[in-house]
N, C-alpha and C. Protein backbone atom coordinates (compact mmCIF):
# COMPACT_ATOMS: atom_id res chain seq x y z
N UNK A 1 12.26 -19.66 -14.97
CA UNK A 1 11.20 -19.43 -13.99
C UNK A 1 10.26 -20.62 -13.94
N UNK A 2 9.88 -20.99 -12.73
CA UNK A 2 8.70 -21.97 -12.64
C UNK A 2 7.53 -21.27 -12.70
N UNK A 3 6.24 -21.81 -13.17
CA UNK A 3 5.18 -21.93 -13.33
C UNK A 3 4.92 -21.31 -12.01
N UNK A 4 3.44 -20.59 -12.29
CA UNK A 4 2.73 -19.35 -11.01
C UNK A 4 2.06 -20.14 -10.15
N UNK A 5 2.97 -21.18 -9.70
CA UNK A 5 1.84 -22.32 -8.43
C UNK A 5 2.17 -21.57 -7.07
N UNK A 6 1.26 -21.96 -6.78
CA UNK A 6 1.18 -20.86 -4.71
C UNK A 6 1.38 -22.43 -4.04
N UNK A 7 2.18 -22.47 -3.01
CA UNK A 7 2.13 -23.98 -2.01
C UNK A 7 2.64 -23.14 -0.58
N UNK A 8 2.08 -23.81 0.14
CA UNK A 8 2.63 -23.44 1.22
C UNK A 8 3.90 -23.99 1.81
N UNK A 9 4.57 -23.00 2.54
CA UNK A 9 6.13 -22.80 2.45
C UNK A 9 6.69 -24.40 3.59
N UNK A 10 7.43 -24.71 3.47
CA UNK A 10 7.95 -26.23 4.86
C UNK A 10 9.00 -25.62 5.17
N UNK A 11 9.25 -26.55 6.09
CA UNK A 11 10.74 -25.84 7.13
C UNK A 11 12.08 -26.19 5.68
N UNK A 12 11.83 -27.20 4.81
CA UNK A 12 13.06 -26.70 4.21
C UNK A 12 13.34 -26.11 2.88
N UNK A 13 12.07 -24.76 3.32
CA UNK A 13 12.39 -23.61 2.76
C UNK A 13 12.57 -22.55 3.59
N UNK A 14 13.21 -22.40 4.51
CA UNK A 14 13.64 -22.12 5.63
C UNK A 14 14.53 -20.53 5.30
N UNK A 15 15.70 -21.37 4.47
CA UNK A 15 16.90 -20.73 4.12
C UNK A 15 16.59 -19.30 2.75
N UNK A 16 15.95 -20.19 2.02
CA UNK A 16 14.99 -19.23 0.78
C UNK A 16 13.92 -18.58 1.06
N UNK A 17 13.09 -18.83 2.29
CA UNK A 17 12.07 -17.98 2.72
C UNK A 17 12.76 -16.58 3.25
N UNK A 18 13.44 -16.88 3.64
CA UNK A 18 14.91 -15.47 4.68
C UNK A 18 15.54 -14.92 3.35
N UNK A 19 15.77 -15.53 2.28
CA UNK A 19 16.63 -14.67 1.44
C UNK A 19 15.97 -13.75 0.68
N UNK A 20 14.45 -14.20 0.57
CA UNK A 20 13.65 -13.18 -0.27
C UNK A 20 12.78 -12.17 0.91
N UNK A 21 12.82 -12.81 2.22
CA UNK A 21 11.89 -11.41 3.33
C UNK A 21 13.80 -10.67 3.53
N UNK A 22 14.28 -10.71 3.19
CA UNK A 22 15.72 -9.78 3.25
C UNK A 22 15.90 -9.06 2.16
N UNK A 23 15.54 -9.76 0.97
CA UNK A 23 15.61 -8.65 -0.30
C UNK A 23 13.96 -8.07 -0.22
N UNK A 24 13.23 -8.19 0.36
CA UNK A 24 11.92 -7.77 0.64
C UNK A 24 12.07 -6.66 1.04
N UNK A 25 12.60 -6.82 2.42
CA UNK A 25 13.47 -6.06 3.34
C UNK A 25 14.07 -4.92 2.81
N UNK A 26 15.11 -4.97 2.25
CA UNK A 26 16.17 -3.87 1.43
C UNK A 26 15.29 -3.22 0.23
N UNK A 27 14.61 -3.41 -0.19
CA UNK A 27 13.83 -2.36 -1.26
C UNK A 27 12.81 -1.69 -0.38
N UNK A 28 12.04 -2.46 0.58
CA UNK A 28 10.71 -2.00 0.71
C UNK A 28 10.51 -1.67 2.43
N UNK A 29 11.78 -2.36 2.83
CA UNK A 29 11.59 -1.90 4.53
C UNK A 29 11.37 -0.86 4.95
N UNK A 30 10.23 -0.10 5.69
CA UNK A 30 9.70 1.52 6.21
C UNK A 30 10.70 1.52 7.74
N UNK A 31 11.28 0.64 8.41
CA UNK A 31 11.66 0.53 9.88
C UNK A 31 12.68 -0.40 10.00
N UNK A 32 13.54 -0.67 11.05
CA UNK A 32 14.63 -0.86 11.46
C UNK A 32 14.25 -2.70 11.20
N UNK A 33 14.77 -3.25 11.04
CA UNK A 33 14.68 -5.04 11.05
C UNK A 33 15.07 -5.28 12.15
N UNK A 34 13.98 -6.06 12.63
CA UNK A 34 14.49 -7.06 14.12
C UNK A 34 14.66 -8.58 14.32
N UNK A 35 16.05 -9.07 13.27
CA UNK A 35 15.90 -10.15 13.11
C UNK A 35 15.22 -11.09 14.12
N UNK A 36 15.66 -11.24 15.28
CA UNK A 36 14.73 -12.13 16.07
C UNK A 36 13.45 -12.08 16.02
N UNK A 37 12.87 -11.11 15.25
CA UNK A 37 11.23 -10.84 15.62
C UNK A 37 11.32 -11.94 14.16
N UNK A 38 11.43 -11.46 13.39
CA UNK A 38 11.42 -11.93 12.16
C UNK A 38 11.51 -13.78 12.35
N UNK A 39 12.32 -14.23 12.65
CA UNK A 39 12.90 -15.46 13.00
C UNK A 39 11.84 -16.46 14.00
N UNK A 40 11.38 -15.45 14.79
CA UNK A 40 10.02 -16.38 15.27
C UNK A 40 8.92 -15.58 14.69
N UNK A 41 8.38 -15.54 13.58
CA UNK A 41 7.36 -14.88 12.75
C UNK A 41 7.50 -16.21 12.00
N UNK A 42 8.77 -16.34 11.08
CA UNK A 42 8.83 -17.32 10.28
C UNK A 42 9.16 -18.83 10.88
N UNK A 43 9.46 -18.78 12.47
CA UNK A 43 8.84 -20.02 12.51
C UNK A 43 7.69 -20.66 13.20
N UNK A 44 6.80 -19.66 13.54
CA UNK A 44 5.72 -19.83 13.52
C UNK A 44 4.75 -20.20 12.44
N UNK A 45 5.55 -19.78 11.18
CA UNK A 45 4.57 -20.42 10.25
C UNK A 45 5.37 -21.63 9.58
N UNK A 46 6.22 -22.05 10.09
CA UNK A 46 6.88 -22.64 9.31
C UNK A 46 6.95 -24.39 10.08
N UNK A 47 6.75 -24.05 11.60
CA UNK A 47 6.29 -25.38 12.44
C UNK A 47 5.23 -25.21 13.43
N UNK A 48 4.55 -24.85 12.85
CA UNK A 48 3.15 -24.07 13.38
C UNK A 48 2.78 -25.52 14.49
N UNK A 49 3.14 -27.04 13.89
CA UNK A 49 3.01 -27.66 15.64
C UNK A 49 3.76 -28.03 16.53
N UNK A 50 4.63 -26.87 16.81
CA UNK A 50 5.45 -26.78 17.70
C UNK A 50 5.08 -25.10 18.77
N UNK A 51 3.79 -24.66 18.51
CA UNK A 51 2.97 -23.39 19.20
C UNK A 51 2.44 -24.49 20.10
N UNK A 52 2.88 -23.76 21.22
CA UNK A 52 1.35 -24.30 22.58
C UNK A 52 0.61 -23.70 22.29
N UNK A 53 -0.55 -24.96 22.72
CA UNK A 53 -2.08 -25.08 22.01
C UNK A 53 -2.73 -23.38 22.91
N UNK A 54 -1.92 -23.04 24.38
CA UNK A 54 -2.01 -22.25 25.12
C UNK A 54 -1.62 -20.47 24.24
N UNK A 55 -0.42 -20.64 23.59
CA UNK A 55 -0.23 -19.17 23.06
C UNK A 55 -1.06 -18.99 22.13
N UNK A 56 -1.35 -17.41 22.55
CA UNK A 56 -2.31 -17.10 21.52
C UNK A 56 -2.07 -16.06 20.68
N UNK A 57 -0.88 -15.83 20.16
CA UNK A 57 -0.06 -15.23 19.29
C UNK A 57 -0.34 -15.37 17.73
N UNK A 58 0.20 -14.60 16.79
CA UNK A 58 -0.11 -14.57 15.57
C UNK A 58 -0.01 -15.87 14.78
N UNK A 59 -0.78 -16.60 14.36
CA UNK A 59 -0.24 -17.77 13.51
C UNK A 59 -0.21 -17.63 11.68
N UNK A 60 0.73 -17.42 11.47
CA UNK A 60 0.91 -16.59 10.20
C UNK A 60 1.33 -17.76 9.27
N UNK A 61 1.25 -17.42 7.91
CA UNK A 61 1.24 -18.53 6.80
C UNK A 61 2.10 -18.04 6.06
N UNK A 62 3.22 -18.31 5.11
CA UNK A 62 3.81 -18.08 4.15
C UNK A 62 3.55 -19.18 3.37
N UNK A 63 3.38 -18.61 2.16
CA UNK A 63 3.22 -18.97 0.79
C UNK A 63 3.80 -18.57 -0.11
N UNK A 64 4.47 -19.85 -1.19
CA UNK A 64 5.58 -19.10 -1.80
C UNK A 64 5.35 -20.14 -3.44
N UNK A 65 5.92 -19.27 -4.13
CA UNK A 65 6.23 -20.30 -5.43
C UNK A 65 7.82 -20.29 -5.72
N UNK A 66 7.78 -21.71 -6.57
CA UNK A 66 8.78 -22.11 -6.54
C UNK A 66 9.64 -23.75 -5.80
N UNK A 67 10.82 -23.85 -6.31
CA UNK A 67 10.95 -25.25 -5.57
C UNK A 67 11.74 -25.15 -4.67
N UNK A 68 12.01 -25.77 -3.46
CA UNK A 68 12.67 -25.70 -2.53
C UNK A 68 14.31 -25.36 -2.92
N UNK A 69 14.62 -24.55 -2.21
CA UNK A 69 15.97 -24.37 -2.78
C UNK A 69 15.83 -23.28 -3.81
N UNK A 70 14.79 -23.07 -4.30
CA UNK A 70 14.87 -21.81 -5.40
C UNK A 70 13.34 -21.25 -5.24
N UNK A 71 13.40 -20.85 -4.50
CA UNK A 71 11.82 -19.71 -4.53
C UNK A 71 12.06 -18.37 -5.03
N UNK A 72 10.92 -17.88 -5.70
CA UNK A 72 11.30 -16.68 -6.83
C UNK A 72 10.09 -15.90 -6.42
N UNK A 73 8.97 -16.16 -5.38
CA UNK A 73 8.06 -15.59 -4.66
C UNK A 73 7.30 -15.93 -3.32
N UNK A 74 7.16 -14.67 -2.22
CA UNK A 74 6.32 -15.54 -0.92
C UNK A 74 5.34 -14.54 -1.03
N UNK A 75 4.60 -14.85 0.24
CA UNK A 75 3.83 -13.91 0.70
C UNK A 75 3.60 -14.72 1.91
N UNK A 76 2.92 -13.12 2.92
CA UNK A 76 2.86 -13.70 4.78
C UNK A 76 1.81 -13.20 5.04
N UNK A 77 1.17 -13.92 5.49
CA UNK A 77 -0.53 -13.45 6.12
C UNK A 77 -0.61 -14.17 7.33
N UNK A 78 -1.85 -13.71 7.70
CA UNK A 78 -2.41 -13.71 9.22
C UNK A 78 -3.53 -13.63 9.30
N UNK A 79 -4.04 -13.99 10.10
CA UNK A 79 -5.66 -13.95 10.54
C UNK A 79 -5.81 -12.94 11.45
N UNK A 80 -6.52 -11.44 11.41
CA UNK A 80 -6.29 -10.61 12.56
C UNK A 80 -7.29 -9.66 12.64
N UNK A 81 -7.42 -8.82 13.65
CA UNK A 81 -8.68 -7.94 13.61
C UNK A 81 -8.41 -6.90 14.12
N UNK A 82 -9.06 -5.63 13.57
CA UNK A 82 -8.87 -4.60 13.72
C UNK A 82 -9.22 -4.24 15.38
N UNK A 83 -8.88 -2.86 15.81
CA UNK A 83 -9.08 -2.60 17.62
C UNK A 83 -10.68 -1.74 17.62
N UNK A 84 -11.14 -2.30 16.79
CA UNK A 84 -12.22 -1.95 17.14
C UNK A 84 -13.51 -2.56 16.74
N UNK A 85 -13.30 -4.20 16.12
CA UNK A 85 -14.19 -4.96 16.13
C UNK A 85 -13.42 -6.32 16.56
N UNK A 86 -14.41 -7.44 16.70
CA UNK A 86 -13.82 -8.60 17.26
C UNK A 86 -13.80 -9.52 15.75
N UNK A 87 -14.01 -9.21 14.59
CA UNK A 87 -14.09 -9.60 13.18
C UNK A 87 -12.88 -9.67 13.53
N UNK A 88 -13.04 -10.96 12.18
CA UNK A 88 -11.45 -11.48 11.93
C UNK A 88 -11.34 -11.23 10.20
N UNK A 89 -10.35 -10.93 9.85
CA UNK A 89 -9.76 -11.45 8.45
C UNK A 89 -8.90 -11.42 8.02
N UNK A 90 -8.27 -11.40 6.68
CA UNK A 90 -7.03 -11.95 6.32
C UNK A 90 -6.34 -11.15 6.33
N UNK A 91 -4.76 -10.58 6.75
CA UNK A 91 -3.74 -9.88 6.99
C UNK A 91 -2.79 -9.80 6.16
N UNK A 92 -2.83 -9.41 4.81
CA UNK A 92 -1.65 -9.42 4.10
C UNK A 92 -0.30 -8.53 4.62
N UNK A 93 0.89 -9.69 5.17
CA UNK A 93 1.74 -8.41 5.44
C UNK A 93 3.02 -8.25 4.46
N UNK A 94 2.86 -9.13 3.26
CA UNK A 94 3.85 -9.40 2.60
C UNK A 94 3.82 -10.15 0.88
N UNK A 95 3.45 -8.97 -0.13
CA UNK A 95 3.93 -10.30 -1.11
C UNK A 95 4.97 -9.30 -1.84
N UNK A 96 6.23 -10.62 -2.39
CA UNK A 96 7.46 -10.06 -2.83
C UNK A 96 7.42 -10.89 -3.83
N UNK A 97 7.90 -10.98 -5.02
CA UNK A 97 8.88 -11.46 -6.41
C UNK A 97 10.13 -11.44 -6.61
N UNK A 98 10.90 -12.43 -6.31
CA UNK A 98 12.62 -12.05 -6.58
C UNK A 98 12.43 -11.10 -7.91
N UNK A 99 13.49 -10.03 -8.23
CA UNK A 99 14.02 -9.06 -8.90
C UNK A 99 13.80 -9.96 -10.49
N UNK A 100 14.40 -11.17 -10.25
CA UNK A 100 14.74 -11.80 -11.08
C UNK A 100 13.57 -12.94 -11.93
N UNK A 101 12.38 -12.57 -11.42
CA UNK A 101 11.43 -13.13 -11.46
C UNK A 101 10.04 -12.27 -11.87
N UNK A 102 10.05 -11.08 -12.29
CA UNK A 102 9.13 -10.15 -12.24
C UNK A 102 8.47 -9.94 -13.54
N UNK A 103 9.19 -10.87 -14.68
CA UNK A 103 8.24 -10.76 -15.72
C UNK A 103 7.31 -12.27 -15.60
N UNK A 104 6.67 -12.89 -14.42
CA UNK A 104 5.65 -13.96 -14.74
C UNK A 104 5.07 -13.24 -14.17
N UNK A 105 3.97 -14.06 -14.20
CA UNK A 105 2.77 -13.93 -13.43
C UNK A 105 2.79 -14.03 -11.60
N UNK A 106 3.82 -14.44 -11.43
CA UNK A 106 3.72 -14.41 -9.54
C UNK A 106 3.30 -13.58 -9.04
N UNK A 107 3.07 -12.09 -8.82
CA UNK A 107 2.28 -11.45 -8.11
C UNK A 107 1.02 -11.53 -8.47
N UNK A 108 0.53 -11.61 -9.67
CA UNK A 108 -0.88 -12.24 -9.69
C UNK A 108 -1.34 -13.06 -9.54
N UNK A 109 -0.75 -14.06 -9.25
CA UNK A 109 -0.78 -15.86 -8.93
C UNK A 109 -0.88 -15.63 -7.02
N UNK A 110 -0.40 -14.67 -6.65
CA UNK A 110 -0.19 -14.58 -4.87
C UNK A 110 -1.16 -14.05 -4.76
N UNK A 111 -1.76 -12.52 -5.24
CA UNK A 111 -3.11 -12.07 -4.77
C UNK A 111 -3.94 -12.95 -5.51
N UNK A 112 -4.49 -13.70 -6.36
CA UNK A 112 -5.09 -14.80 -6.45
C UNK A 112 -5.73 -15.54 -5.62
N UNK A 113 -4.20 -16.25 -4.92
CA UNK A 113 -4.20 -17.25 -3.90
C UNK A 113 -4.47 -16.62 -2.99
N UNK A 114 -4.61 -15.35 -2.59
CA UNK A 114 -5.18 -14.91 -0.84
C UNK A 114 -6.74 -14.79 -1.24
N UNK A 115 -6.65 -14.61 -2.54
CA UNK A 115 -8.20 -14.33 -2.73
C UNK A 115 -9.21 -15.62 -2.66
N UNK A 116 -8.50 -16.38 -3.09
CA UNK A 116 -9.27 -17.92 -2.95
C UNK A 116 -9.51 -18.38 -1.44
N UNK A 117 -8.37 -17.98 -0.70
CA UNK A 117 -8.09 -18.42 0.56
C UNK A 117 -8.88 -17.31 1.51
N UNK A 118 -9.61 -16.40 0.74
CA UNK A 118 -10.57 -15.55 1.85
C UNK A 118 -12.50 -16.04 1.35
N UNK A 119 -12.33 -16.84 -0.32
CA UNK A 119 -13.44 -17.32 -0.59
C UNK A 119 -13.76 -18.48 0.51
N UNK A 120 -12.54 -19.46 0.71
CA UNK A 120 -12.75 -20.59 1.25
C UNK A 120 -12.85 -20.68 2.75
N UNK A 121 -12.39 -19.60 3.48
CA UNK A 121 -12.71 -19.17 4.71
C UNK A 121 -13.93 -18.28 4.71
N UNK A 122 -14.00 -17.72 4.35
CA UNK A 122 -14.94 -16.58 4.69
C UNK A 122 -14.57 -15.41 5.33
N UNK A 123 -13.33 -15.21 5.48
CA UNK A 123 -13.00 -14.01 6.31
C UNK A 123 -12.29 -12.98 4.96
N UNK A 124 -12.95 -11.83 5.19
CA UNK A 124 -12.34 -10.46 4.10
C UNK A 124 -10.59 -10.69 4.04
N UNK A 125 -10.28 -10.16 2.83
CA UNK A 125 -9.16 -9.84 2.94
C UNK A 125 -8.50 -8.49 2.54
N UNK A 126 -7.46 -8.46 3.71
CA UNK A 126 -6.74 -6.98 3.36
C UNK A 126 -5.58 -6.83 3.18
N UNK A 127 -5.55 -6.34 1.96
CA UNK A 127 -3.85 -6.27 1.05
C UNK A 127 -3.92 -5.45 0.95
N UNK A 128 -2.45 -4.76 0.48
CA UNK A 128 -2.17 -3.26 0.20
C UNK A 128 -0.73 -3.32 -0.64
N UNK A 129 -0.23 -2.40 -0.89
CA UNK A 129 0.98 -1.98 -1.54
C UNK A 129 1.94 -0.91 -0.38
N UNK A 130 2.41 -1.59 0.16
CA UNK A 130 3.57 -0.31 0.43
C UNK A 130 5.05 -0.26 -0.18
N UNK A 131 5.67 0.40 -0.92
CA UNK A 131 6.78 0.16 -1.93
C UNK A 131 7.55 1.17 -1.84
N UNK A 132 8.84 1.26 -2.29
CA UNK A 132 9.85 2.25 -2.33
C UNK A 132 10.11 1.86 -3.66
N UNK A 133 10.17 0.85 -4.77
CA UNK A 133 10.11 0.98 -6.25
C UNK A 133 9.10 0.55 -6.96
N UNK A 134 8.86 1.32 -7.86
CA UNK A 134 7.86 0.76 -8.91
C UNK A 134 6.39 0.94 -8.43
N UNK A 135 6.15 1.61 -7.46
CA UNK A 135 5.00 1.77 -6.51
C UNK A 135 3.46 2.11 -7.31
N UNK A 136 3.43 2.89 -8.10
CA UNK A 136 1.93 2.67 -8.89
C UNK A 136 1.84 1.74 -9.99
N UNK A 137 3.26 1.19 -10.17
CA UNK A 137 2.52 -0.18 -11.22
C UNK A 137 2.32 -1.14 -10.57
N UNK A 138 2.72 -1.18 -8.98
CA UNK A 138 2.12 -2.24 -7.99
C UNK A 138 0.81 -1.82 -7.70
N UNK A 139 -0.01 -0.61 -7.16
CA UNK A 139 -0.92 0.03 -7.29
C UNK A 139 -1.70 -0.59 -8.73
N UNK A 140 -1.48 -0.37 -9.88
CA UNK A 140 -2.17 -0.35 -10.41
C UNK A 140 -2.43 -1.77 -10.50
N UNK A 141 -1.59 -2.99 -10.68
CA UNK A 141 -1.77 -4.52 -10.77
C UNK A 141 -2.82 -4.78 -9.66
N UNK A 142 -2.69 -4.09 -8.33
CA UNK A 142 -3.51 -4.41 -7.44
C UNK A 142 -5.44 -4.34 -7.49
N UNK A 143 -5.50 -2.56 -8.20
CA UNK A 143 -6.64 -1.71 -8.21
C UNK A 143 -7.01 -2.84 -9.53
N UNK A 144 -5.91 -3.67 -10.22
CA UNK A 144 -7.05 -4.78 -11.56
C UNK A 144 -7.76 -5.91 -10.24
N UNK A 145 -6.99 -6.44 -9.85
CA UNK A 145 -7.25 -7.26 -9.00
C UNK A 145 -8.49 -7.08 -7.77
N UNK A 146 -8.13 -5.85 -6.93
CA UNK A 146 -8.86 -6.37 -5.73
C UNK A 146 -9.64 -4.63 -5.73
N UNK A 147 -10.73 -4.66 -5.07
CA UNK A 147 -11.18 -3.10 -4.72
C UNK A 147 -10.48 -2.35 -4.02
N UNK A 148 -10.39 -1.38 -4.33
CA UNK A 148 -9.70 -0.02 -3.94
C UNK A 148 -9.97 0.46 -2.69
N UNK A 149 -9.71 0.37 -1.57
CA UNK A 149 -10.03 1.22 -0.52
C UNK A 149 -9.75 2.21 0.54
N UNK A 150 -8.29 2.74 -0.37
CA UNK A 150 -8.04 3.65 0.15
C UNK A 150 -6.35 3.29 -0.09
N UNK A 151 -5.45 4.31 1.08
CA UNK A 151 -3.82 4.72 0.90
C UNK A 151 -3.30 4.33 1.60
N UNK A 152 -1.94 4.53 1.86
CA UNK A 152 -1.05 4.34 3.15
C UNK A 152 -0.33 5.60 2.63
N UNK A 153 0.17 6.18 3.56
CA UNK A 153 1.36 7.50 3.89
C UNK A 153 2.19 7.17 5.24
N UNK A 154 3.74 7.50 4.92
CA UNK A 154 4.19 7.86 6.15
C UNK A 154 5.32 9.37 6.19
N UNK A 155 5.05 9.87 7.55
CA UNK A 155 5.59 10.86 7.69
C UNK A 155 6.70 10.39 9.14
N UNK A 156 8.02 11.02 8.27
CA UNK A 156 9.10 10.55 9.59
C UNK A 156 9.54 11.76 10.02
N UNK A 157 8.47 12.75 10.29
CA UNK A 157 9.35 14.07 11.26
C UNK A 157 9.38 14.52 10.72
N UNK A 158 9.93 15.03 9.39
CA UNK A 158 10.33 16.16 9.04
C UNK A 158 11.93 15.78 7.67
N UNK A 159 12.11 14.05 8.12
CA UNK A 159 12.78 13.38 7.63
C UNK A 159 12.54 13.06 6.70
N UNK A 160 12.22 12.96 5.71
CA UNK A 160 10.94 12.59 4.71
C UNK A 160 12.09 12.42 3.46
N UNK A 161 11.61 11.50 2.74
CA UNK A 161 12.52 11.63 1.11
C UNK A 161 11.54 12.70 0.56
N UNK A 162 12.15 13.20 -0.87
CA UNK A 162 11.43 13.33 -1.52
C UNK A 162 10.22 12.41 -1.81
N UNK A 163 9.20 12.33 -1.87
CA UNK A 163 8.21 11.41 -2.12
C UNK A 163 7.94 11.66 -3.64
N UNK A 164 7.97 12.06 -4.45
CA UNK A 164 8.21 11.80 -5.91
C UNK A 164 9.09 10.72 -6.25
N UNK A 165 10.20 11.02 -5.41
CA UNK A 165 11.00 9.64 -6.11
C UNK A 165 10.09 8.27 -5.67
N UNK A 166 9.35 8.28 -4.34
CA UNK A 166 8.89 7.11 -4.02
C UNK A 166 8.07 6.70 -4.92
N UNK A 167 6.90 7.72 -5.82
CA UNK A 167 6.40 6.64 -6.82
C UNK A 167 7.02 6.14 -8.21
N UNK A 168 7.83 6.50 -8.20
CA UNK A 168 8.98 6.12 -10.02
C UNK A 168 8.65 4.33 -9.69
């Protein structure tokens, strides 16, 4: 494992940024994957000057540790605001740890780094946990880290797992 450094992601981590939002994907996905959505998400952050100065679409950041060719953690944020103020702040929509990577420090090295990156802007930041494994020891790493402000739930109809298994 490399050392818990946060850098921001370049186009040729391209190939390794996709292999870990896919195993991201397969443990923790709530909804159907739309690769193309996905594909201009990540390259919007990935050649961010290649956006007309005109669109005014999400400009999202991935941040990852690790060396090109072998990343073992990202995370994807955004600058965004809720529908009912014109405030802006930080959008956590993503931090993951390869499987294979989960005894360092990288998830605390990522909420870290959003946390620095909402000191140095000034805009709040909002992270959360949504998980299908291991879900309150992500919860709980988080509630050391950042204030508590509440849940996420979803209900699919009537479709529902057991939700016990969801927090194991």
């Amino acid at each position: 494992m490399t050392p818990s450094v946060v850098r921001i992601a370049r186009e040729g981590d391209r190939a390794e940024v996709w292999r870990l939002l896919l195993q991201a994907f397969r443990e923790n996905g709530q909804f159907t994957l739309k690769a193309e959505k996905v594909d201009w998400f990540v390259s919007r952050a990935l050649q961010p000057h290649l956006i007309p100065e005109w669109d005014m679409g999400a400009r999202p950041i991935i941040a990852v540790i690790g060396f090109p060719g072998a990343l073992e953690a990202l995370l994807l944020m955004s600058i965004d605001q809720y529908w009912y103020t014109d405030e802006k702040h930080l959008a956590e929509y993503l931090v993951y740890v390869d499987p294979e990577c989960r005894r360092s420090n990288h998830a605390k090295a990522t909420v870290e780094w959003m946390k620095h990156q909402s000191d140095i802007t000034g805009l709040p930041l909002l992270t959360g946990v949504i998980s299908n494994e291991r879900t309150e020891a992500k919860v709980r790493l988080y509630r050391r880290l950042v204030p508590y402000i509440g849940a996420f739930f979803l209900y699919r109809g009537g479709k529902n797992a057991d939700s016990s298994s969801l927090a194991a």
